[in-house]
Every structure is written in structure tokens, then in C-alpha cells.
Protein backbone atom coordinates (compact mmCIF):
# COMPACT_ATOMS: atom_id res chain seq x y z
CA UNK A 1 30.37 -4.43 28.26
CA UNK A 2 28.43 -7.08 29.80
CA UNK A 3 25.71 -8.59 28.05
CA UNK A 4 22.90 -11.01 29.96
CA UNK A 5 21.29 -13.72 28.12
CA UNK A 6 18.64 -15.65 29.50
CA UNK A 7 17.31 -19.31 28.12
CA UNK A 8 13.83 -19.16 27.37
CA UNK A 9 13.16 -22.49 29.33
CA UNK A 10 14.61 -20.29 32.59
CA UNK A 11 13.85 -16.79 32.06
CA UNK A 12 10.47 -17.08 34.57
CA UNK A 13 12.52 -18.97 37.21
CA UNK A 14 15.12 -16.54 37.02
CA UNK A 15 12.80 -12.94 36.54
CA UNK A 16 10.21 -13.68 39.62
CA UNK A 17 12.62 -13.92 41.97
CA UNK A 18 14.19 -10.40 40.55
CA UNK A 19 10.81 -9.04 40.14
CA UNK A 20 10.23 -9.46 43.90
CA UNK A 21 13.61 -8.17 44.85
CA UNK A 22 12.96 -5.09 42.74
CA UNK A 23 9.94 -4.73 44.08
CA UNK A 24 11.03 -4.89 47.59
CA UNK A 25 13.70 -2.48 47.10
CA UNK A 26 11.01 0.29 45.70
CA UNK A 27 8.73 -0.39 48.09
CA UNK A 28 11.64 0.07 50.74
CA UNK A 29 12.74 3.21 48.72
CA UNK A 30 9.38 4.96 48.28
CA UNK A 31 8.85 4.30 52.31
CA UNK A 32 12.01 5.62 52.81
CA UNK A 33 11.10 8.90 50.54
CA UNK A 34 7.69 9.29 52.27
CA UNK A 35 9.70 8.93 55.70
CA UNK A 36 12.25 11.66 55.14
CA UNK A 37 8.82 13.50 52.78
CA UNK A 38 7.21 13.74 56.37
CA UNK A 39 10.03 14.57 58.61
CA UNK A 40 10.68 17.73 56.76
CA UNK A 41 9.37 20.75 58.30
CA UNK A 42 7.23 22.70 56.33
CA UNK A 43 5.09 26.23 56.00
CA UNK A 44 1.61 25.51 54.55
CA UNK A 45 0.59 28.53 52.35
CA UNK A 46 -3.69 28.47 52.19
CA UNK A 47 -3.30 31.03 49.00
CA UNK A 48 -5.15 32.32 46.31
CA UNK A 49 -2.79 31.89 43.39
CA UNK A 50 -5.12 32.40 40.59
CA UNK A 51 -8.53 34.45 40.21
CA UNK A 52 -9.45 38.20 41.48
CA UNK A 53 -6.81 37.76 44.92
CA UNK A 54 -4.24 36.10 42.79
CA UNK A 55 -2.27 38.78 43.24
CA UNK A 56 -2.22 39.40 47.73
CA UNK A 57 -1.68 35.44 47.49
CA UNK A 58 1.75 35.97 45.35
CA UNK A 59 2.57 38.77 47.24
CA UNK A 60 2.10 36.49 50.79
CA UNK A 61 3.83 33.75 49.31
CA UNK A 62 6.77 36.15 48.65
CA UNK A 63 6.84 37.42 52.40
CA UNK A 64 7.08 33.96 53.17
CA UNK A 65 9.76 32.88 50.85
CA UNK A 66 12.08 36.00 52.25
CA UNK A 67 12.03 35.07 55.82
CA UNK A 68 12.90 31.20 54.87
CA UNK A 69 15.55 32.53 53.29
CA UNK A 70 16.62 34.38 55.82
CA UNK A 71 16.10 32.14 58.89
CA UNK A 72 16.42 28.72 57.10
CA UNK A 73 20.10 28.04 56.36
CA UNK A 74 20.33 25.24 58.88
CA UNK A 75 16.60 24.00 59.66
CA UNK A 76 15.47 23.31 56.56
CA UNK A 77 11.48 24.08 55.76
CA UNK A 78 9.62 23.53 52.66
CA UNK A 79 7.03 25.26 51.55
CA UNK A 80 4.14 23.99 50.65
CA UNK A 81 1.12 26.15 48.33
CA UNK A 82 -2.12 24.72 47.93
CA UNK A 83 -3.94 27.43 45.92
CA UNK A 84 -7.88 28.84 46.74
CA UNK A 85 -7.96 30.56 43.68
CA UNK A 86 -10.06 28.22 41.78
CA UNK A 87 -11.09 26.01 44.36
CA UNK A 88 -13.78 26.08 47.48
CA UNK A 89 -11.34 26.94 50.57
CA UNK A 90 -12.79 24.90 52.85
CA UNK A 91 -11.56 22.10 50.55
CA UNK A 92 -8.32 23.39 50.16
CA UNK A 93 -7.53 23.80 53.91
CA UNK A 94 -8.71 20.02 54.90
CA UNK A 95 -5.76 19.19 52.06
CA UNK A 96 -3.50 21.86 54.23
CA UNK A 97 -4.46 19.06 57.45
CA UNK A 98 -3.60 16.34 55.36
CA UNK A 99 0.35 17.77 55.21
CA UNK A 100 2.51 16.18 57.81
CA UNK A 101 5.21 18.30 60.26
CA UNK A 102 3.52 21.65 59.49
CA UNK A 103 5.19 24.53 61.33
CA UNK A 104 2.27 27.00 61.03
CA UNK A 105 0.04 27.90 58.29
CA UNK A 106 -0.35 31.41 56.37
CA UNK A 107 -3.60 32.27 54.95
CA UNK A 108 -6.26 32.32 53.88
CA UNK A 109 -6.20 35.42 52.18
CA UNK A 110 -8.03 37.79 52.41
CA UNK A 111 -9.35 37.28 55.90
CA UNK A 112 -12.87 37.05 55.21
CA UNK A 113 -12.24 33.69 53.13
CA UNK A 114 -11.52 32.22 57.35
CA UNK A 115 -15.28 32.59 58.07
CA UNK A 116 -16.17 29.62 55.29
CA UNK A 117 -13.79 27.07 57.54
CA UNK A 118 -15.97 26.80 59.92
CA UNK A 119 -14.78 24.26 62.87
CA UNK A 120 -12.17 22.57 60.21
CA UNK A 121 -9.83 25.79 62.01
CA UNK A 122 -9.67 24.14 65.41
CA UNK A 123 -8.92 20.98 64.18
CA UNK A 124 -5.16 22.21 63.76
CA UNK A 125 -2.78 22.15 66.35
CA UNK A 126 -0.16 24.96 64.85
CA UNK A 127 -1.00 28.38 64.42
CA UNK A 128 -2.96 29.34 61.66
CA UNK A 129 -1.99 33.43 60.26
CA UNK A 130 -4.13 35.61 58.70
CA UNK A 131 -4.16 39.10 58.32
CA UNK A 132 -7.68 40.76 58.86
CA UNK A 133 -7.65 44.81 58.15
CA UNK A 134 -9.45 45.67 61.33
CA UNK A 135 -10.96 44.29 64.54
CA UNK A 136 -13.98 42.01 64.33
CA UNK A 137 -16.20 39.64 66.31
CA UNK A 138 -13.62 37.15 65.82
CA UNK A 139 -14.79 33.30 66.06
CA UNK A 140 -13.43 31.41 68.88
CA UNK A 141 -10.69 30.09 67.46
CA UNK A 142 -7.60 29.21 70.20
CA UNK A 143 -5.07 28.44 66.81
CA UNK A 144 -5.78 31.34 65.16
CA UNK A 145 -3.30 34.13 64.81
CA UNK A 146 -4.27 37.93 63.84
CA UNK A 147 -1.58 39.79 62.50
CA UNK A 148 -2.46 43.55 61.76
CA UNK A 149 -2.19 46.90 62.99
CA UNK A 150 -5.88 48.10 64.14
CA UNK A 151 -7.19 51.20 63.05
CA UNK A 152 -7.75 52.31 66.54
CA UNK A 153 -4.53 51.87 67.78
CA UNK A 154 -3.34 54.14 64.45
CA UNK A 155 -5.82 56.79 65.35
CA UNK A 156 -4.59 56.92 68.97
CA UNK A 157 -0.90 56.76 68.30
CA UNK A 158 -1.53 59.83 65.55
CA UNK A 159 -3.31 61.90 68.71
CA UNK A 160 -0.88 61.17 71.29
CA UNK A 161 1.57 62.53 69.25
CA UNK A 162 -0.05 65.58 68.26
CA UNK A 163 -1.65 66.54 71.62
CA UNK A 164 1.71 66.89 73.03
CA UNK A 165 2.23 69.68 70.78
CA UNK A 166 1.08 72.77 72.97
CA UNK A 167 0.00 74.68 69.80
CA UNK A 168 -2.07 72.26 68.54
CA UNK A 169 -5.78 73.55 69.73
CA UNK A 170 -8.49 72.49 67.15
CA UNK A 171 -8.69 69.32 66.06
CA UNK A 172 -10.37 68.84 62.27
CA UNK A 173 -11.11 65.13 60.31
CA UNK A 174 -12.21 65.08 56.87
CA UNK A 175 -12.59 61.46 56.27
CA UNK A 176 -13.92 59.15 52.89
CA UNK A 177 -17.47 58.56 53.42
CA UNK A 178 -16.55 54.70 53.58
CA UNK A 179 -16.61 52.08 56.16
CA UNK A 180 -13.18 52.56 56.74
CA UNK A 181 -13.53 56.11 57.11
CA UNK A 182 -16.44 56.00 59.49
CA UNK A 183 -14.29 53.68 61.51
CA UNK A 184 -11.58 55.75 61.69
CA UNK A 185 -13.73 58.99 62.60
CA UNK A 186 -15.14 57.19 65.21
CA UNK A 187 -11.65 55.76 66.47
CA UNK A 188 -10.14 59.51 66.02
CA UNK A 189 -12.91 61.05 67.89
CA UNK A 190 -12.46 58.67 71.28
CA UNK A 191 -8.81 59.40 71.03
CA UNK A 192 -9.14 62.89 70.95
CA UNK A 193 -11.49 62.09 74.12
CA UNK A 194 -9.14 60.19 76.26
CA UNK A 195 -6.75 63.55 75.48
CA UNK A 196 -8.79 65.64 77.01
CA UNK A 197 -9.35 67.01 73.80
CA UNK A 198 -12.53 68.20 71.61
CA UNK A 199 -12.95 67.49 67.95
CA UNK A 200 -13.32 71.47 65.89
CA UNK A 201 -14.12 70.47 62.33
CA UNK A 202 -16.12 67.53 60.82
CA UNK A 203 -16.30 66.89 57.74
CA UNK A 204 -16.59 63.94 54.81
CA UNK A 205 -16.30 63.74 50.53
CA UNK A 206 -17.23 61.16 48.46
CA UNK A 207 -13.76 59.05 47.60
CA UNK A 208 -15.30 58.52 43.87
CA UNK A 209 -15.42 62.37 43.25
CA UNK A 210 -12.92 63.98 46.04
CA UNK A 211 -15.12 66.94 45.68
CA UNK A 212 -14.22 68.82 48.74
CA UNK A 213 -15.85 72.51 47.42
CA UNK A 214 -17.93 72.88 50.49
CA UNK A 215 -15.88 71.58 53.41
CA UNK A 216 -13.27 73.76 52.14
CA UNK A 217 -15.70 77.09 53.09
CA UNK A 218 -15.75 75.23 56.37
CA UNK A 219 -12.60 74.96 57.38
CA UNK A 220 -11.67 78.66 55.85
CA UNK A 221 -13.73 78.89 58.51
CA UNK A 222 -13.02 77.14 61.38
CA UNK A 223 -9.48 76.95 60.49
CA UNK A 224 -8.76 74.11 62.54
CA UNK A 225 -4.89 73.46 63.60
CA UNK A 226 -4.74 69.74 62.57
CA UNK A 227 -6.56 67.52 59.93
CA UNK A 228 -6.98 63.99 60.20
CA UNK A 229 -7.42 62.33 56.26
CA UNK A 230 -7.64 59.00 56.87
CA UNK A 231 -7.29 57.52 53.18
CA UNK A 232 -5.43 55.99 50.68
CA UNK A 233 -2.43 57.46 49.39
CA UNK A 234 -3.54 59.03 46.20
CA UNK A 235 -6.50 60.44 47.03
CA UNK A 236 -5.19 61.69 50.24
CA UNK A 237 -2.31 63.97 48.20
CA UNK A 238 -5.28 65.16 46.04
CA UNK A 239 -7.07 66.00 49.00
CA UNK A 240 -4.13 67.98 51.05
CA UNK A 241 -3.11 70.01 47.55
CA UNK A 242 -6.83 71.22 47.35
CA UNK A 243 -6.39 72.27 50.82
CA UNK A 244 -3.22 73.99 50.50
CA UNK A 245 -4.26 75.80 47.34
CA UNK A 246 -5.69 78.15 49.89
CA UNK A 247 -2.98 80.28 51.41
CA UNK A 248 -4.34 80.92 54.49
CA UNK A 249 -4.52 77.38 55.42
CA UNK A 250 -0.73 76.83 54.50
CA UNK A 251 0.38 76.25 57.99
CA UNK A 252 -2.25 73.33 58.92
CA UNK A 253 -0.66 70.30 59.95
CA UNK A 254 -2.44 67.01 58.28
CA UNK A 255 -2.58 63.23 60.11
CA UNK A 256 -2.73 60.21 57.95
CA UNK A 257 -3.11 56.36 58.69
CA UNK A 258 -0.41 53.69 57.71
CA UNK A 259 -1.47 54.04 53.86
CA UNK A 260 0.24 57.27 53.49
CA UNK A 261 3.71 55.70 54.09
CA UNK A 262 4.07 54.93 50.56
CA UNK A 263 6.57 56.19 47.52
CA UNK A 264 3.16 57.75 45.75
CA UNK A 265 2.56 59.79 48.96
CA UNK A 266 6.01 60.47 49.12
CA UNK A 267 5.98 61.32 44.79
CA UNK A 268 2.76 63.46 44.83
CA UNK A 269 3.37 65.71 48.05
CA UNK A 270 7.58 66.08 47.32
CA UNK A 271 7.27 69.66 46.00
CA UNK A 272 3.85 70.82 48.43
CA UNK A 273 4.92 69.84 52.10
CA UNK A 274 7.37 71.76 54.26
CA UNK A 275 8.41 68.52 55.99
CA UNK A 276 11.24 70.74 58.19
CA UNK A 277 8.26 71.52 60.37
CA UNK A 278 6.67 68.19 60.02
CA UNK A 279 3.19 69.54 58.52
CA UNK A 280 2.47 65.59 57.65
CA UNK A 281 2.48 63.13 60.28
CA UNK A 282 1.31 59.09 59.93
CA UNK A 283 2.01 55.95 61.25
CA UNK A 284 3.21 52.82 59.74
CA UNK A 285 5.30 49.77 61.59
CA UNK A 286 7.66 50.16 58.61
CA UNK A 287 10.71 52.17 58.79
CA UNK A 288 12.15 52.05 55.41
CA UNK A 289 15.47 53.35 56.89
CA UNK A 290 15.65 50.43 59.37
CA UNK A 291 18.41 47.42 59.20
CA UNK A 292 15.29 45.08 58.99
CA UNK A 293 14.09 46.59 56.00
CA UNK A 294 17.26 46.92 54.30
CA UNK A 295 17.71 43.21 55.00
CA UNK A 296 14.63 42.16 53.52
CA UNK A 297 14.87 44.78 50.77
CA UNK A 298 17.97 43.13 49.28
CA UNK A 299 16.37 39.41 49.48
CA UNK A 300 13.62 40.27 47.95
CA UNK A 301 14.95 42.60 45.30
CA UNK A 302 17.41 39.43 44.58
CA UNK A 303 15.17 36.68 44.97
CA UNK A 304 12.00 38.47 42.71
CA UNK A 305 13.80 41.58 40.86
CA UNK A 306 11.03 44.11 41.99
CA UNK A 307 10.32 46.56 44.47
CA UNK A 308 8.65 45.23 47.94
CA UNK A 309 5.99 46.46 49.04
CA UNK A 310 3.97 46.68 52.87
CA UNK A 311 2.00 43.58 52.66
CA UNK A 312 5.03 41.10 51.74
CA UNK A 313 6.72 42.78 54.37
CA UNK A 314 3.80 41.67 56.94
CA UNK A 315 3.93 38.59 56.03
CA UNK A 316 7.58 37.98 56.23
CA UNK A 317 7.50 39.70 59.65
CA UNK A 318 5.03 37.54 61.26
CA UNK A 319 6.59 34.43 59.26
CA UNK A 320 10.21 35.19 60.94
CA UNK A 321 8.67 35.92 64.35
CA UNK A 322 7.24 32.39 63.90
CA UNK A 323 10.46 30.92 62.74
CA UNK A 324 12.62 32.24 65.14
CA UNK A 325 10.35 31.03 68.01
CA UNK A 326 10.51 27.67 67.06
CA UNK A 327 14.67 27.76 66.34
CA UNK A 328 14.83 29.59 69.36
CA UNK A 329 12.11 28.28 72.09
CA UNK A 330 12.27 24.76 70.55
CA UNK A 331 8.85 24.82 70.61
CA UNK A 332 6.62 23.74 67.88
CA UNK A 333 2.56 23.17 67.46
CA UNK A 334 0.32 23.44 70.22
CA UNK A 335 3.73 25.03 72.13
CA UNK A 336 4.28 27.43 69.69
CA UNK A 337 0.70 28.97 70.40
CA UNK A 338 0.93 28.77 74.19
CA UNK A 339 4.62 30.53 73.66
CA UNK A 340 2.73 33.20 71.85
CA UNK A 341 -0.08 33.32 74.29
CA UNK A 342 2.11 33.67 77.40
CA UNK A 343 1.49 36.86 78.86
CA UNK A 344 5.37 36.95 80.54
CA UNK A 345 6.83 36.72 77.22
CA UNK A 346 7.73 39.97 75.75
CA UNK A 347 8.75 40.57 71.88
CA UNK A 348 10.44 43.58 71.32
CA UNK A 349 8.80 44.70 68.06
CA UNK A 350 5.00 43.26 68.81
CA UNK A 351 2.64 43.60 71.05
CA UNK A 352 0.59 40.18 71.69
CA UNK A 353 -2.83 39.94 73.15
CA UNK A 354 -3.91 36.18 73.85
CA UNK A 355 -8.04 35.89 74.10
CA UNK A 356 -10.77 32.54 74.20
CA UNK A 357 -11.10 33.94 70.03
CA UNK A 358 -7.26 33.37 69.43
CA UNK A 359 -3.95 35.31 69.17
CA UNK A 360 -4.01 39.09 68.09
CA UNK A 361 -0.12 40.65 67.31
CA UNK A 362 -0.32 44.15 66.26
CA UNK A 363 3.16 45.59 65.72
CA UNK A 364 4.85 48.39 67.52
CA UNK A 365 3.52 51.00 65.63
CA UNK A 366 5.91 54.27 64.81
CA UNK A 367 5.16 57.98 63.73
CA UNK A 368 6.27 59.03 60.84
CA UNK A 369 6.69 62.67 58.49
CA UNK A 370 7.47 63.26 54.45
CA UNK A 371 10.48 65.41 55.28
CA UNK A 372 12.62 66.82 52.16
CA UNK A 373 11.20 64.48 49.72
CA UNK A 374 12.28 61.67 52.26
CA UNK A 375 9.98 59.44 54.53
CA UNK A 376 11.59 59.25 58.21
CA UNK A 377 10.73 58.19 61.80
CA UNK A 378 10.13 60.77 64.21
CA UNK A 379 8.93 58.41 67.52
């Protein structure tokens, strides 16, 4: 072992020399650490970690670890979190400007949190994702990306496919006397005009009580052939087995929005549908049967030991669309936007509308029934 001993009389002469070649080197070192800090690409998540959305911002943040698992095993990206739950967003995203090599930026979450950021949104020049639930008079905003699937386009894909049934005649709704289902009722109703079709039945419960006693004399009734419930899960199941209770309306077929793809739909109607004949019908973009989801079943399940669910699965699609473009298209930024914007580019599983407001992707939406206990695509 060598031991050092310095004289007294020399140990300044010798130590400020070695103090300023230390020095040196961890200057040099921490420059070369910020360098290679700043070179690496990264995913900025603008998430609420903490407080009453804690819980969509951990689910996001999952979607987005999933598809950098999946697409990252050469181009490295790290992910970055800077967390809104306790803190004023607007301050959080001018830290999310502050980050260096940013590939794109997901949140905030929810949606409405955007509206607080005010001009700080076009100050970006990478896209910036969130996920609103429905069409609104979007700020101009040329960074911004929508990801969702509208509740118009759901209501028109659901009457498509049942006008082209030629024994389909009168149309019913019996909707949640909600926003959302006033939306929808008013969505299902144009449909059913562009169809050529009139609407038979109209009707609405409170979603608190479910209390459907008196529509229920109406469509004894009326006895229309189809019934769009556009609700929740749950309390659409309720709703159907209170209609079905009544014998004579056993052969109605029901329509449900994107909610009713879900194992609780699935769990509460298993032993009340004859899905052989397709008496349920929805729409989702998620085909639990698919490759894709199979794929990002399996990371998930290994990477978080739980079940995934549809939002995570948003997420990580949008998340690997962006990812792929920029391994692909070698585009990043500014580029990445115009790629998305360019009307001659075609994605095969998204539809992309480029306006003055920003970027809306809806997905390519499919139609769904409960058959057998077992939730598969029919278009």
C-alpha cells in the first residue's frame, strides 16, 4: 500500500495545484454529463401523480412506459415526469420547456387542465398529446395533438352498421340525462338522419336512480327494433336486464358506445344476451383478440403485474405512433407535426385531421358484440 506524506512547510504548494486539477477534471466531467444529459432523447410526461387525477396520470405514465419498451431497444429515450398533482400546471409545463431533446410531450391530464397554459402551448416546437373526451372549441394551437375517439363518429359507426340490417325499422335511444348523454342523443339522432332513417322512441332516466318504470310502458309500447344506451358499463347492464325482464321485448337489439367494451359489461350481461344473434352491438378501437393487444397485454402484465385497461392502452397507442414516426420518418419536432399534418400521409390504424387549432387523430374505430360470454369484432 502506498502511503503519501506531505511536509507541512509544502503541503499548500503541493495541494493548489491538485485542487485546480481536480477541479478542472469535475468541471470537465459534469460538462461532459450535462452534454450526453441533453443529447438523450426524452418523452416529457405533464402528469398528475398525486391528488384527485393521481390515478389517469399513473395510468398515462404506464401507456407510455409500454410503448418505450416496445419501440426503444436501440434509440434510447428517457422519460421524464414532472407531476401537476400538487402544483399549478402552468408552472409545471414551463419546467417541461426547460428539458432539452424532447421528443413530444404527453399530458396534461385530464384535458381541461390545457386551457390554464394559455400561449406557454405554442411556445413548443414538438407535439404536445392530450386526450380530450369529446370535440370542443379547441384553442388555436398548431403543436397540439388530440387523441380520442369522438362521440359522433361512435354514434355514426353504431348506425351504419345497424341500418344495413333490413329488419331493423324503429330506431329507440334511452340515454343518461347527462351531458354526455345529451351529446350522444343529439349525435345518434343526425346519424339516423344521414340514413335516411327516423328516430321511434325517446326516452331518458336519471343515472343516480336508473329508474326506468315509465319509459318501460313506452317502449312496451312502441316496441322499437333497436335501442341506443349510451352509458357506462354498469349502469348500462342494469339498464338492458330491466328491459329484458319483459318477455316481449326479448328480441330487441341494444347499441352501446366504446364504454361497454369492458370485462364488467362482458361479467354482468354473460348469462342475459344471446350474442349468436348479436342482440348487443358497440364500438371500441380495441380488439382484445388483436396481436397488438396481446403484445401490449404481456408488457404490461410483466412490467406492472395487473390487468390493462383502455386508457393505458390510448396512451401507448398514440405514444408508439409517435415513436415509430420519428425511428421511421427521421423526423423529429416541428417535422414530426408537419409529418402528422400531411394530408398524403396515410396511417393504417388512424385517421388524422390537421386544422389552424392543431392535430385531431381519432382511431379506426371497430364494431363490436358480447357473443358467448366473449367480446369479438364483427366489422
Amino acid at each position: 500500500m502506498r502511503i503519501f506524506r506531505f511536509n507541512i512547510v509544502w503541503l499548500p504548494v503541493i495541494l493548489i495545484p491538485l485542487f485546480l486539477l481536480v477541479s478542472n477534471v469535475i468541471s470537465f466531467a459534469d460538462d461532459n454529463e450535462k452534454n450526453l444529459k441533453d443529447s438523450i432523447k426524452k418523452i416529457v410526461c405533464v402528469l398528475p401523480l398525486t391528488g384527485n387525477f393521481g390515478r389517469a396520470g399513473h395510468l398515462a405514465l404506464r401507456g407510455v412506459a409500454v410503448a418505450n419498451e416496445i419501440l426503444d431497444k436501440e434509440d434510447v429515450h428517457e422519460v421524464v415526469v414532472l407531476d401537476t398533482g400538487t402544483e399549478n400546471v402552468k408552472t409545471v409545463f414551463e419546467k417541461a420547456l426547460e428539458e432539452k431533446n424532447t421528443s413530444f410531450i404527453i399530458g396534461p391530464v385530464p384535458y381541461g387542465e390545457t386551457d390554464n397554459l394559455g400561449p406557454l402551448v405554442n411556445k413548443i416546437n414538438v407535439p404536445v398529446v392530450v386526450f380530450p373526451l369529446e370535440k370542443e372549441n379547441f384553442k388555436a394551437a398548431p403543436n397540439l395533438v388530440r387523441f380520442f375517439y369522438p362521440l359522433d363518429k361512435q354514434a355514426q359507426v353504431l348506425v351504419d352498421f345497424i341500418s344495413a340490417n333490413k329488419n331493423i325499422f324503429r330506431f329507440g335511444i334511452l340515454y343518461p340525462e347527462n351531458r354526455m348523454g345529451r351529446e350522444f342523443r343529439k349525435y345518434y339522432e343526425s346519424a339516423l338522419r344521414r340514413n335516411g332513417k327516423l328516430i321511434t322512441y325517446k326516452g331518458s332516466y336519471d343515472p343516480n336512480t336508473l329508474d326506468i318504470s315509465t319509459e318501460l310502458q313506452w317502449i312496451k309500447s312502441l316496441k322499437p327494433d333497436v335501442i341506443f344506451i349510451p352509458d357506462g358499463a354498469s349502469r348500462s347492464s342494469t339498464i338492458i336486464k330491466k328491459i329484458l325482464e319483459n318477455r316481449s321485448l326479448f328480441n330487441t337489439f341494444f347499441l352501446g358506445p366504446s364504454t361497454w367494451n369492458s370485462d364488467a359489461f362482458k361479467r354482468d350481461l354473460d348469462s342475459k344476451i344471446d350474442g349468436v344473434i348479436y342482440k348487443t352491438i358497440f364500438t371500441d378501437f380495441i380488439d382484445t383478440n388483436s396481436e397488438e393487444w396481446t403484445e401490449f397485454e404481456t408488457i404490461y402484465k410483466k412490467l406492472f403485474n395487473d390487468e390493462p385497461g383502455p386508457f393505458e392502452y390510448r396512451v401507448y397507442k398514440i405514444s408508439k405512433l409517435l415513436l415509430s414516426l420519428e425511428k421511421t420518418k427521421k423526423v423529429r419536432g416541428t417535422e414530426l407535426v408537419k409529418k402528422l399534418a400531411n394530408e398524403d400521409y396515410a396511417v393504417e390504424d388512424f385517421e388524422i385531421n390537421a386544422t389552424e387549432n392543431g392535430i385531431d387523430i381519432y382511431p379506426k374505430p371497430m364494431v363490436l358484440t358480447l357473443e358467448n360470454g366473449v367480446i369479438r369484432k364483427v366489422k
